[in-house]
N, C-alpha and C. Protein backbone atom coordinates (compact mmCIF):
# COMPACT_ATOMS: atom_id res chain seq x y z
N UNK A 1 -12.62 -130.70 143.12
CA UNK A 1 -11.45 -130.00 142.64
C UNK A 1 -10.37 -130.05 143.70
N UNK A 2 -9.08 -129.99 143.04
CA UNK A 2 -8.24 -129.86 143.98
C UNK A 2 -7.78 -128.70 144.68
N UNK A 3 -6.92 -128.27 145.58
CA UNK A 3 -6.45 -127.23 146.40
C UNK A 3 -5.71 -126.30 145.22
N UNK A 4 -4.69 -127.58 144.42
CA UNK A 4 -4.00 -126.39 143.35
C UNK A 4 -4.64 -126.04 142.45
N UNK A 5 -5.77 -126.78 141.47
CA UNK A 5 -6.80 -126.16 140.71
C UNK A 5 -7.18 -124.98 141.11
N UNK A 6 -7.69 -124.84 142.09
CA UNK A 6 -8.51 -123.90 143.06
C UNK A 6 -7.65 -123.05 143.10
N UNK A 7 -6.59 -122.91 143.68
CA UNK A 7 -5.56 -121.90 144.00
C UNK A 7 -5.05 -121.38 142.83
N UNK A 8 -5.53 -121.58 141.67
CA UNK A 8 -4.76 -120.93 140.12
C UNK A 8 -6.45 -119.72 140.02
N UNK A 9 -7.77 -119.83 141.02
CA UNK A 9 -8.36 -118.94 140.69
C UNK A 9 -9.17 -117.82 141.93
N UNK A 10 -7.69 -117.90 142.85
CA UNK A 10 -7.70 -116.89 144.07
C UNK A 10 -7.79 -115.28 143.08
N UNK A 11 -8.74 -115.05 143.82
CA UNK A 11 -8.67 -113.35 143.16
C UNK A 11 -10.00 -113.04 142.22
N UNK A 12 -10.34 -114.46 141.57
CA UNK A 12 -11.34 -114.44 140.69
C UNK A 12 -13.00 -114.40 141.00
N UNK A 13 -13.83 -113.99 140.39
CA UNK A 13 -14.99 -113.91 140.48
C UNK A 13 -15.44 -115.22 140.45
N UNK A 14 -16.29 -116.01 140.92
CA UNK A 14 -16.41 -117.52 141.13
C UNK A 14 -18.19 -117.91 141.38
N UNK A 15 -18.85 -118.53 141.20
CA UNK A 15 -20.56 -118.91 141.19
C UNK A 15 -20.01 -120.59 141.93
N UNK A 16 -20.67 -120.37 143.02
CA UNK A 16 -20.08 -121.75 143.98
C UNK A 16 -22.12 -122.39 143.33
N UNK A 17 -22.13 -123.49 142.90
CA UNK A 17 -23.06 -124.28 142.54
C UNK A 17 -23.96 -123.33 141.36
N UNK A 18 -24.73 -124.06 140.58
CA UNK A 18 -25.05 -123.03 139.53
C UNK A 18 -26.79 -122.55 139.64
N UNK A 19 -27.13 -123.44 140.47
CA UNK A 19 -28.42 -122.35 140.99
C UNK A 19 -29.05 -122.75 142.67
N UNK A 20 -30.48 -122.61 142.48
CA UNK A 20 -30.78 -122.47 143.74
C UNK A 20 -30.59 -121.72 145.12
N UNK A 21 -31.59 -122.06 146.38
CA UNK A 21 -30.83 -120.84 147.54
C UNK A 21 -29.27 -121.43 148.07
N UNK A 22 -28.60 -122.21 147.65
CA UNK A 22 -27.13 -122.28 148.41
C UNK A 22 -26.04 -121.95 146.89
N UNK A 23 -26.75 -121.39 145.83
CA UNK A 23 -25.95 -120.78 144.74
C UNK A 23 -25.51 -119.37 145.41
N UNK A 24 -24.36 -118.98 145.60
CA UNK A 24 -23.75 -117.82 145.75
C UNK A 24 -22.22 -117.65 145.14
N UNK A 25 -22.31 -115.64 144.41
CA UNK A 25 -21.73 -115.86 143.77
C UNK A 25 -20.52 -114.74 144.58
N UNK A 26 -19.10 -114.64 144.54
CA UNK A 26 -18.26 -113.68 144.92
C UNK A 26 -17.20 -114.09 144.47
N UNK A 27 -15.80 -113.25 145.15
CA UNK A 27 -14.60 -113.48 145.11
C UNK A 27 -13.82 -114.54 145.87
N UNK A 28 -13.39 -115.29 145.41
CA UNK A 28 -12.75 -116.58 145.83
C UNK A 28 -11.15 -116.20 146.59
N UNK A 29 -11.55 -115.98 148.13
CA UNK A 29 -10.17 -116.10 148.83
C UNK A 29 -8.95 -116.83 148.83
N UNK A 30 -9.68 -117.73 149.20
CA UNK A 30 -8.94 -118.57 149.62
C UNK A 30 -9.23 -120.18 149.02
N UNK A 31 -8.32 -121.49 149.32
CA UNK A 31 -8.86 -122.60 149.04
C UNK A 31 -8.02 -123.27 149.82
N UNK A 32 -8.73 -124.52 150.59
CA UNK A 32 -8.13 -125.31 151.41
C UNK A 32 -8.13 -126.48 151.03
N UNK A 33 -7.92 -127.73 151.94
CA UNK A 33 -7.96 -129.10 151.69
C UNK A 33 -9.15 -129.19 151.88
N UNK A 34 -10.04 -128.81 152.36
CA UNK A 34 -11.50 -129.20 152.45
C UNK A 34 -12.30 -128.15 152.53
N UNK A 35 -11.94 -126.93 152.54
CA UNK A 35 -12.68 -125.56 152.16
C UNK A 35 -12.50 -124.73 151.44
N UNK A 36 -13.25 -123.80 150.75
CA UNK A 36 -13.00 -122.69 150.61
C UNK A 36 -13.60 -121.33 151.07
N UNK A 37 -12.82 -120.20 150.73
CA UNK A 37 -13.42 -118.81 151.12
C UNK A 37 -13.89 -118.12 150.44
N UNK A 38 -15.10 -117.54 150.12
CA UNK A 38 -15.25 -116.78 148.92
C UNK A 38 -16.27 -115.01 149.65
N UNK A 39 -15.85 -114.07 149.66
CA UNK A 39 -16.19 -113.22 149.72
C UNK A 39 -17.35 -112.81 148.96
N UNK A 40 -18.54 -112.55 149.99
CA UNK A 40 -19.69 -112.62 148.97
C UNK A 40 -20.23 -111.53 148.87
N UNK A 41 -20.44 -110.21 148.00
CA UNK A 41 -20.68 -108.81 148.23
C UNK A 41 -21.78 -108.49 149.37
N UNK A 42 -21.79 -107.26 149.61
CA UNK A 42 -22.86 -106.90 150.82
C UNK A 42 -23.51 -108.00 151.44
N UNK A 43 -22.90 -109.22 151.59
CA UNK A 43 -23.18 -110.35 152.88
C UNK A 43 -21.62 -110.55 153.80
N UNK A 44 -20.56 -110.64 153.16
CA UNK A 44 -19.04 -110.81 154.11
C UNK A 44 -18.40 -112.05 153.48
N UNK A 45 -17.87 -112.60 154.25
CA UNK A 45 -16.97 -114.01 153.89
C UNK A 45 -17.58 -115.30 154.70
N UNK A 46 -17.58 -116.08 153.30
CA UNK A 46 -18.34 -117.58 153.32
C UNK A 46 -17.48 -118.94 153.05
N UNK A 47 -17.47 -119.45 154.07
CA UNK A 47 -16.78 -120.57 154.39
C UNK A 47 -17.48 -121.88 153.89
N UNK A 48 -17.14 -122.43 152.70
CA UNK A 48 -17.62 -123.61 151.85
C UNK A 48 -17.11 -124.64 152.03
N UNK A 49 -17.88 -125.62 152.38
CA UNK A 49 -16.69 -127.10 153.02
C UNK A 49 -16.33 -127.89 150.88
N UNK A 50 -15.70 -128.27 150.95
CA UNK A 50 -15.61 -128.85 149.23
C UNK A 50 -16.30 -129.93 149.10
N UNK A 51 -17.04 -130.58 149.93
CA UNK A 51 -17.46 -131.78 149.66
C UNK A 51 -19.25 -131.69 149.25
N UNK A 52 -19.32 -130.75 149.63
CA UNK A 52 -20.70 -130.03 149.52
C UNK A 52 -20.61 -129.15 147.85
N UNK A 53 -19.55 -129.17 147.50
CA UNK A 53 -20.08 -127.85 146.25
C UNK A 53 -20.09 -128.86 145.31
N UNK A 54 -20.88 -128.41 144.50
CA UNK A 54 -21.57 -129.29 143.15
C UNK A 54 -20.96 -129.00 141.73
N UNK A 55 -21.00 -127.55 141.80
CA UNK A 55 -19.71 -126.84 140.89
C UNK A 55 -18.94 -125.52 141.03
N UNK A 56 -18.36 -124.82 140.35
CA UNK A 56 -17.60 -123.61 140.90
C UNK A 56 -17.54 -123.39 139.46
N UNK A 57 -18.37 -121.75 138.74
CA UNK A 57 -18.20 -121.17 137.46
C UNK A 57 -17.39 -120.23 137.74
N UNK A 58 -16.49 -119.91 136.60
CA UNK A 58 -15.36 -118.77 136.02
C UNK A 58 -16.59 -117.93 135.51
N UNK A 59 -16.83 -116.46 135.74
CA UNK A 59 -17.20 -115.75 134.72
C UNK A 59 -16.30 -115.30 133.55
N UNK A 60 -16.41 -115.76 132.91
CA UNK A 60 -15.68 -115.72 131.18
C UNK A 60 -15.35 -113.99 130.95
N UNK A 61 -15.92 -113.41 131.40
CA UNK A 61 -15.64 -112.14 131.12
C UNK A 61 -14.67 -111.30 132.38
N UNK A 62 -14.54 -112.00 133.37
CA UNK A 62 -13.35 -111.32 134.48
C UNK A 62 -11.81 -111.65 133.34
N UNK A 63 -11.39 -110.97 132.96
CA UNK A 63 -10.12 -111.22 132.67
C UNK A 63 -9.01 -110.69 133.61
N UNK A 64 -9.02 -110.48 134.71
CA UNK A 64 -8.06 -109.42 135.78
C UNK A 64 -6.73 -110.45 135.66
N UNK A 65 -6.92 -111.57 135.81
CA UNK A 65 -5.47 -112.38 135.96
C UNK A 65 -4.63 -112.21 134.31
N UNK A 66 -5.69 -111.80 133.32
CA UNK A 66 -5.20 -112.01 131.70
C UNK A 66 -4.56 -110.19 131.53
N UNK A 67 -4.66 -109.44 132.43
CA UNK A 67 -4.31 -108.03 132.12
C UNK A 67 -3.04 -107.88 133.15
N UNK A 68 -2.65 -106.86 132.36
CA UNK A 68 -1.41 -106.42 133.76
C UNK A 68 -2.04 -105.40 134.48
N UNK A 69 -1.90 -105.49 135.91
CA UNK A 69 -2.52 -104.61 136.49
C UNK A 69 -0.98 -103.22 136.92
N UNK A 70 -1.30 -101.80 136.82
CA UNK A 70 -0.08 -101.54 137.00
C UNK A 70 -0.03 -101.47 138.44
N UNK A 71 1.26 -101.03 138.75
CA UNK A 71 1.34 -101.14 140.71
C UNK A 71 0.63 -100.00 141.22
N UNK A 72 0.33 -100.03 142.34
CA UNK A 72 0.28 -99.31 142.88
C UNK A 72 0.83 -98.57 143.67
N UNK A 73 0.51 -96.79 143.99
CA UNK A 73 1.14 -96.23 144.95
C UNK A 73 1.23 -96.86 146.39
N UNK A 74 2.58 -96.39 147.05
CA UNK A 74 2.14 -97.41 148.67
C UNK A 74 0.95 -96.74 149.28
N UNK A 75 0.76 -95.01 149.35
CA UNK A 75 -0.49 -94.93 149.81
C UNK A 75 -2.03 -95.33 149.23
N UNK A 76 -1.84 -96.01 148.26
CA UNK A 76 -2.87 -96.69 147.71
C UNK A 76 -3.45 -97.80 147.64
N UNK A 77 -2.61 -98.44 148.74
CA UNK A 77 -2.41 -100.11 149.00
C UNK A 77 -3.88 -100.56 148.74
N UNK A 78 -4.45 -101.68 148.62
CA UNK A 78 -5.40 -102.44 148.96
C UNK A 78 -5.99 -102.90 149.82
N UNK A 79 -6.90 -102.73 151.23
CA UNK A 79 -7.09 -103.11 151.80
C UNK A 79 -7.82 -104.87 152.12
N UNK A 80 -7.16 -105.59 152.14
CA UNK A 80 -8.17 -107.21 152.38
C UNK A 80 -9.21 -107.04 153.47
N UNK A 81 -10.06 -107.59 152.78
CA UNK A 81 -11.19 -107.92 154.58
C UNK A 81 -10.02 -108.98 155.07
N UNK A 82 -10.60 -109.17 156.73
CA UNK A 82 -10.24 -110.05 157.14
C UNK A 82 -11.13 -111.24 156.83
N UNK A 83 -10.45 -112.35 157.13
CA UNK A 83 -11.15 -113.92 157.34
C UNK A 83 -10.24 -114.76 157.96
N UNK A 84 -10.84 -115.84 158.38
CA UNK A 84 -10.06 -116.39 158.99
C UNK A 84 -9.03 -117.90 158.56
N UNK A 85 -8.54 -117.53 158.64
CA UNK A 85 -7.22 -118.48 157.76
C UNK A 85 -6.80 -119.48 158.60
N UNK A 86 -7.41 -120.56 158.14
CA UNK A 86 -7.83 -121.73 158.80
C UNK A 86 -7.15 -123.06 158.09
N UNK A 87 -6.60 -124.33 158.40
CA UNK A 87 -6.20 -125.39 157.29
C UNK A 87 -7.31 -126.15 157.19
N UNK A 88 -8.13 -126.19 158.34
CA UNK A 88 -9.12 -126.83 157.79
C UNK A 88 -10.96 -126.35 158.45
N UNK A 89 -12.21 -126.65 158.12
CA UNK A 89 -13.15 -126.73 158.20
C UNK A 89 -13.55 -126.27 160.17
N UNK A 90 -12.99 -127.76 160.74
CA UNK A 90 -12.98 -127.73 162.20
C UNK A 90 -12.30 -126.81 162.29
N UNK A 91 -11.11 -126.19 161.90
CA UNK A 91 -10.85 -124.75 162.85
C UNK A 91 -11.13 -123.67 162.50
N UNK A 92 -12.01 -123.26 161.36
CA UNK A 92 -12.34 -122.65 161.02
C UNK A 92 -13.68 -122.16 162.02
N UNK A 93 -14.39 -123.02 162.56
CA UNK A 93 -15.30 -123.23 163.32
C UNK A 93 -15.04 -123.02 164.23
N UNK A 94 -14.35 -123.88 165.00
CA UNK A 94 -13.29 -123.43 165.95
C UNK A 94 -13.23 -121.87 166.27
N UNK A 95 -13.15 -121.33 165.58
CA UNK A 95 -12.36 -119.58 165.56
C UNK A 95 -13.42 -118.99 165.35
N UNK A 96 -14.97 -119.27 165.41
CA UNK A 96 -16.28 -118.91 165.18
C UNK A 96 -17.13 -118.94 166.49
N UNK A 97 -16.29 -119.46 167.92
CA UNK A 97 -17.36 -119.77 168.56
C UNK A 97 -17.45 -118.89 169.44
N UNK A 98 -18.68 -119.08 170.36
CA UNK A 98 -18.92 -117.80 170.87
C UNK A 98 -19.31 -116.44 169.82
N UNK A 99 -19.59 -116.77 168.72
CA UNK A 99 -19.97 -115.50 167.59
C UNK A 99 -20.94 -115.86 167.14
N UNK A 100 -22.01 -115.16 166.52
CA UNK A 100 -23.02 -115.03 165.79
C UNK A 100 -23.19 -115.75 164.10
N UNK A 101 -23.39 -116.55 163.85
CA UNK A 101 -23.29 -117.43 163.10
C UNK A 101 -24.59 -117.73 161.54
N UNK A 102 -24.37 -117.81 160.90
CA UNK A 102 -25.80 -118.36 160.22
C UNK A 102 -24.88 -119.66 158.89
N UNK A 103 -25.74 -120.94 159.52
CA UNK A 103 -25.13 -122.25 158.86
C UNK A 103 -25.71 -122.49 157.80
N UNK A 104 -25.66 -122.57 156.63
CA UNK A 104 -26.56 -123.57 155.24
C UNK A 104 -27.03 -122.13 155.22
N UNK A 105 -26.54 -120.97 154.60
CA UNK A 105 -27.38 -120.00 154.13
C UNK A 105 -28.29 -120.11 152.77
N UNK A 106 -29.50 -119.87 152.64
CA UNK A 106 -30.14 -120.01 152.38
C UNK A 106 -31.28 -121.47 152.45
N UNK A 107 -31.99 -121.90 152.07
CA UNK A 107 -32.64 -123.45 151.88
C UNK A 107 -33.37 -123.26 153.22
N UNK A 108 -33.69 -124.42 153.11
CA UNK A 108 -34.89 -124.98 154.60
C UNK A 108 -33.85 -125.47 156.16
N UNK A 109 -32.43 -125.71 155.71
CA UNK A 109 -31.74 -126.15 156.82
C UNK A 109 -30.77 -124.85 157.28
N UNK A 110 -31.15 -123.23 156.75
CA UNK A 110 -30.85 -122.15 157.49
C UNK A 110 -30.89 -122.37 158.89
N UNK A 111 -29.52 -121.42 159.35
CA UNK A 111 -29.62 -121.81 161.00
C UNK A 111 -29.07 -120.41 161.20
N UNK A 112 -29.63 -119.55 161.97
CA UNK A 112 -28.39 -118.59 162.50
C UNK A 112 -28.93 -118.65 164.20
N UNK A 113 -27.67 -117.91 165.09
CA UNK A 113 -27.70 -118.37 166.36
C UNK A 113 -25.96 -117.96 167.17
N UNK A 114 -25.75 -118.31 168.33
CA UNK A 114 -24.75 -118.12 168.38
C UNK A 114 -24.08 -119.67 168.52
N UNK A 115 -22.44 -119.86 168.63
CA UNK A 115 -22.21 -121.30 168.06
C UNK A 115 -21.42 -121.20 169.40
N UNK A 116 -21.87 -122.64 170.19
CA UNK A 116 -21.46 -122.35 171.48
C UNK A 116 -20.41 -123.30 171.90
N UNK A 117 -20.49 -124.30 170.98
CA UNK A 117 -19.68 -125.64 170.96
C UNK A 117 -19.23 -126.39 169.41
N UNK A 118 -18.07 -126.88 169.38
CA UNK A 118 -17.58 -127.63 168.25
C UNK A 118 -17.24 -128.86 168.78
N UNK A 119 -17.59 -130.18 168.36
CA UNK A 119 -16.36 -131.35 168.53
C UNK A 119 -16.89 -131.97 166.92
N UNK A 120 -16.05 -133.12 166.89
CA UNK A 120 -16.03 -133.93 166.01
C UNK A 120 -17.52 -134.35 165.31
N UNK A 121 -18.20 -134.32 166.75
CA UNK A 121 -19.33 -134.93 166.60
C UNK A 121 -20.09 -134.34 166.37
N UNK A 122 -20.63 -133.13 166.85
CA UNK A 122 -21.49 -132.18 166.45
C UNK A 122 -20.94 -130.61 167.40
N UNK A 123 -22.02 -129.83 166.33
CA UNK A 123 -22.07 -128.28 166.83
C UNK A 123 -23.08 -127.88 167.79
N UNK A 124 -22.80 -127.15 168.38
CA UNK A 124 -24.08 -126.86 169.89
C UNK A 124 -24.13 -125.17 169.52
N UNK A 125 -25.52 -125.06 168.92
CA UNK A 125 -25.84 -123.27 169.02
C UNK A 125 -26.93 -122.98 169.57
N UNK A 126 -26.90 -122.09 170.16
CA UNK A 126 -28.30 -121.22 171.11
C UNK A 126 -28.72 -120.07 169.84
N UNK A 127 -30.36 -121.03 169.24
CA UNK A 127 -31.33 -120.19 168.57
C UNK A 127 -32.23 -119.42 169.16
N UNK A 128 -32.43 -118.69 169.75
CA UNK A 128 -33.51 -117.75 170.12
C UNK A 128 -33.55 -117.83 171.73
N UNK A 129 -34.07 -119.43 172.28
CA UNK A 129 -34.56 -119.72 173.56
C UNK A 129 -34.24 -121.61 173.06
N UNK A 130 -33.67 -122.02 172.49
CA UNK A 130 -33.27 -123.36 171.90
C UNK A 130 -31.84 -123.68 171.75
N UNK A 131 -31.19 -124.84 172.39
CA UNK A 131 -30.19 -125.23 171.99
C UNK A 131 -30.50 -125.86 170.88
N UNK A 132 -29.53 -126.23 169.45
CA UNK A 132 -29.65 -126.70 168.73
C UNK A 132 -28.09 -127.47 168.20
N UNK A 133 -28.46 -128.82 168.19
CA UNK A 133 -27.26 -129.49 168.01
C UNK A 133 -27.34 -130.32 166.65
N UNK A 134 -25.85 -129.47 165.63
CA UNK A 134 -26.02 -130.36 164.76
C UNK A 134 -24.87 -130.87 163.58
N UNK A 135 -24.79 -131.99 163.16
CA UNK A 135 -23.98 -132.95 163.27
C UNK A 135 -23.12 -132.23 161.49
N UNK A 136 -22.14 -131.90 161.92
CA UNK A 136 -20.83 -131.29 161.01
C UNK A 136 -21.25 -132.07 159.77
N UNK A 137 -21.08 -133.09 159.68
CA UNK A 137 -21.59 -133.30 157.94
C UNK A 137 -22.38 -132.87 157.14
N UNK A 138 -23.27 -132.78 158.04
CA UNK A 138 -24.36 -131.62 157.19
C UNK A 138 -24.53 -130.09 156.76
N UNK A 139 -23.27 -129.70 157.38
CA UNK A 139 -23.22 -128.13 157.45
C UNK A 139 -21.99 -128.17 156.07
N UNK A 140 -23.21 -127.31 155.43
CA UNK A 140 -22.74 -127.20 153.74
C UNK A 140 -21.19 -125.47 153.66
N UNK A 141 -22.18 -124.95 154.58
CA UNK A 141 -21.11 -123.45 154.63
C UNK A 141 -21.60 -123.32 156.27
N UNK A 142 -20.92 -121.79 156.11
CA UNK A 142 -21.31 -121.06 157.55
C UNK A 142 -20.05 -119.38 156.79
N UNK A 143 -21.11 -118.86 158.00
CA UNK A 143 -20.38 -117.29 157.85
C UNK A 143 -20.48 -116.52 159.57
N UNK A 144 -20.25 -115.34 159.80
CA UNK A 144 -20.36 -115.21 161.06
C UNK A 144 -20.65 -113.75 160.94
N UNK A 145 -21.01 -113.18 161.70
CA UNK A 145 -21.31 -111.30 161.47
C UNK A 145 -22.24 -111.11 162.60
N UNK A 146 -22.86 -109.66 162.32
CA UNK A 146 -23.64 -109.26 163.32
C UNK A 146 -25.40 -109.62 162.72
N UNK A 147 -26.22 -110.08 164.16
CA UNK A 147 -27.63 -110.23 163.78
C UNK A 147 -28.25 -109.19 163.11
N UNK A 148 -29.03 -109.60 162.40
CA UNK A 148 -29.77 -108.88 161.65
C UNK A 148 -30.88 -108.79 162.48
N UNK A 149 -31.22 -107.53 162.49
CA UNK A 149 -32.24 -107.29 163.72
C UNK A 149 -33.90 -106.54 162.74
N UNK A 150 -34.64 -107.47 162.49
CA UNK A 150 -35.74 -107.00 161.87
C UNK A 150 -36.48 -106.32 162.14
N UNK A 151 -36.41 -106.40 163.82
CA UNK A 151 -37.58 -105.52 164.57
C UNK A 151 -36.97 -104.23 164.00
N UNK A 152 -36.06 -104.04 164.72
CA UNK A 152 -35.37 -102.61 164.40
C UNK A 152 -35.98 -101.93 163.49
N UNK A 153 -35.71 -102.74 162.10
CA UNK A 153 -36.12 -102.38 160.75
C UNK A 153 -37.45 -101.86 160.37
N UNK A 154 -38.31 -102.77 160.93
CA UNK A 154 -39.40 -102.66 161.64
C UNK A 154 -40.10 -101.11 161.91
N UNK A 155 -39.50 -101.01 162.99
CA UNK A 155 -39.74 -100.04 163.83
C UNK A 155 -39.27 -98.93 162.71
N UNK A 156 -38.00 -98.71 162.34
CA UNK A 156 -38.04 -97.45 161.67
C UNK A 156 -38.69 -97.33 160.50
N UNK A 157 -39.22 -98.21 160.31
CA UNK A 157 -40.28 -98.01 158.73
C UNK A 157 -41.45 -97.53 159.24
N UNK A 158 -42.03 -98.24 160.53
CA UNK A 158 -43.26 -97.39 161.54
C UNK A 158 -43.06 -96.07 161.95
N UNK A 159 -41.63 -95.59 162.77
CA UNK A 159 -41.47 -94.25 162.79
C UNK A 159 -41.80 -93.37 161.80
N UNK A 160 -40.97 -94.03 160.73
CA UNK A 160 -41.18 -92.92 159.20
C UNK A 160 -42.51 -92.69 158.72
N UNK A 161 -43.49 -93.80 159.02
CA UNK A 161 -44.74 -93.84 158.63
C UNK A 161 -45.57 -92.86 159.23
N UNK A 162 -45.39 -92.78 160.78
CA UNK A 162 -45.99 -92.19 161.51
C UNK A 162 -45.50 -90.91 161.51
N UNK A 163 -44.27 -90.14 160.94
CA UNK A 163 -43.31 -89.25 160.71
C UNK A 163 -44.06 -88.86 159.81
N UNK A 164 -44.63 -89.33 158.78
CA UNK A 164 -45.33 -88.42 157.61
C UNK A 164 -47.01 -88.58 157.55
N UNK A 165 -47.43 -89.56 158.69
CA UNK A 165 -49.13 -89.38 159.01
C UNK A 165 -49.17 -87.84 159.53
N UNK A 166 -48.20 -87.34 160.43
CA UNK A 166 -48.09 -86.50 161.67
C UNK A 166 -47.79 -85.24 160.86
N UNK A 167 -47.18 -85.58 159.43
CA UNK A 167 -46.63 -84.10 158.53
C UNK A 167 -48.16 -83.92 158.05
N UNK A 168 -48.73 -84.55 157.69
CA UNK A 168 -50.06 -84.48 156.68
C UNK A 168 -51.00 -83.90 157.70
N UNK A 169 -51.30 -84.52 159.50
CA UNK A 169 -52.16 -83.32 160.07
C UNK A 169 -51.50 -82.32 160.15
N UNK A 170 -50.43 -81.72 160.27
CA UNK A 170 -49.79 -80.30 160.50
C UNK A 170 -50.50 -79.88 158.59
N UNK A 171 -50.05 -80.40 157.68
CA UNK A 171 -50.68 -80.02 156.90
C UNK A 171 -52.15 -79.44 156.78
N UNK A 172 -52.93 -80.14 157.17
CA UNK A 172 -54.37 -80.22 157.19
C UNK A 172 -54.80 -78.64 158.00
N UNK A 173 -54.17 -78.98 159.36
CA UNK A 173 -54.04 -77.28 160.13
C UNK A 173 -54.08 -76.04 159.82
């Protein structure tokens, strides 16, 4: 698709490929010459290179562009997330480094890490205790945010556990 195709459905609800783990569905930011942005609920904003997407669905039932919306009060403004507004792919990346990263979300070629290097040629990220270098054509999306920390998660499901072993002997008492 092209940039102006694309750009007639900024605002809209959008299904970037129609299944599988790199099917995700949100609000379509933005559209570039070789990317797009699509805001993906309770995950953030996802950076899609175009050469990688297979298709892009309209849900038939968003009509928001077919209604008038009335204005709003100024104290009622809208707030945008941020993202980063980029012309193309490389600087988009670019403006990612040094940050916390996860590449090809979902599938077997998931990567998250921090992204320590960009050139032409490839990306350089530190996974765990691993550099990992890898070559921009293959990187279908990318997004950036804070690690998801499992232990953590972990741990407070053990606290809570042990939080209500510990209610049941006071019980027993």
């Amino acid at each position: 698709m092209d940039k102006e195709s694309l750009s007639l459905m900024i605002g809209r609800t959008v299904r970037i490929n129609r299944g599988g783990p790199e099917s995700k569905k949100g609000k379509l930011f933005s559209a570039k010459d070789d990317h797009i942005v699509v805001d993906i609920e309770n995950e953030g904003m996802l950076y899609c290179k175009m050469d990688h997407i297979k298709s892009l669905t309209l849900d038939a039932r968003d009509v928001s562009d077919l209604t008038e919306v009335p204005p709003t009060p100024v104290e009622e403004q809208v707030v945008l997330p941020k993202y980063i507004d980029a012309e193309d792919f490389y600087s988009v990346m670019e403006n990612m480094k040094y940050r916390w990263v996860q590449i090809n979300r979902g599938g077997p070629e998931k990567t998250e890490g921090v992204l320590v290097e960009t050139t032409a040629d490839q990306i350089r990220m530190v996974v765990g205790n691993e550099v990992v270098h890898i070559l921009p054509f293959h990187i279908r999306n990318i997004s950036y945010g804070l690690k998801k920390n499992d232990q953590d998660n972990n741990k407070d499901k053990q606290d809570g556990n042990k939080d209500a072993k510990d209610g049941n002997k006071d019980a027993k008492k």
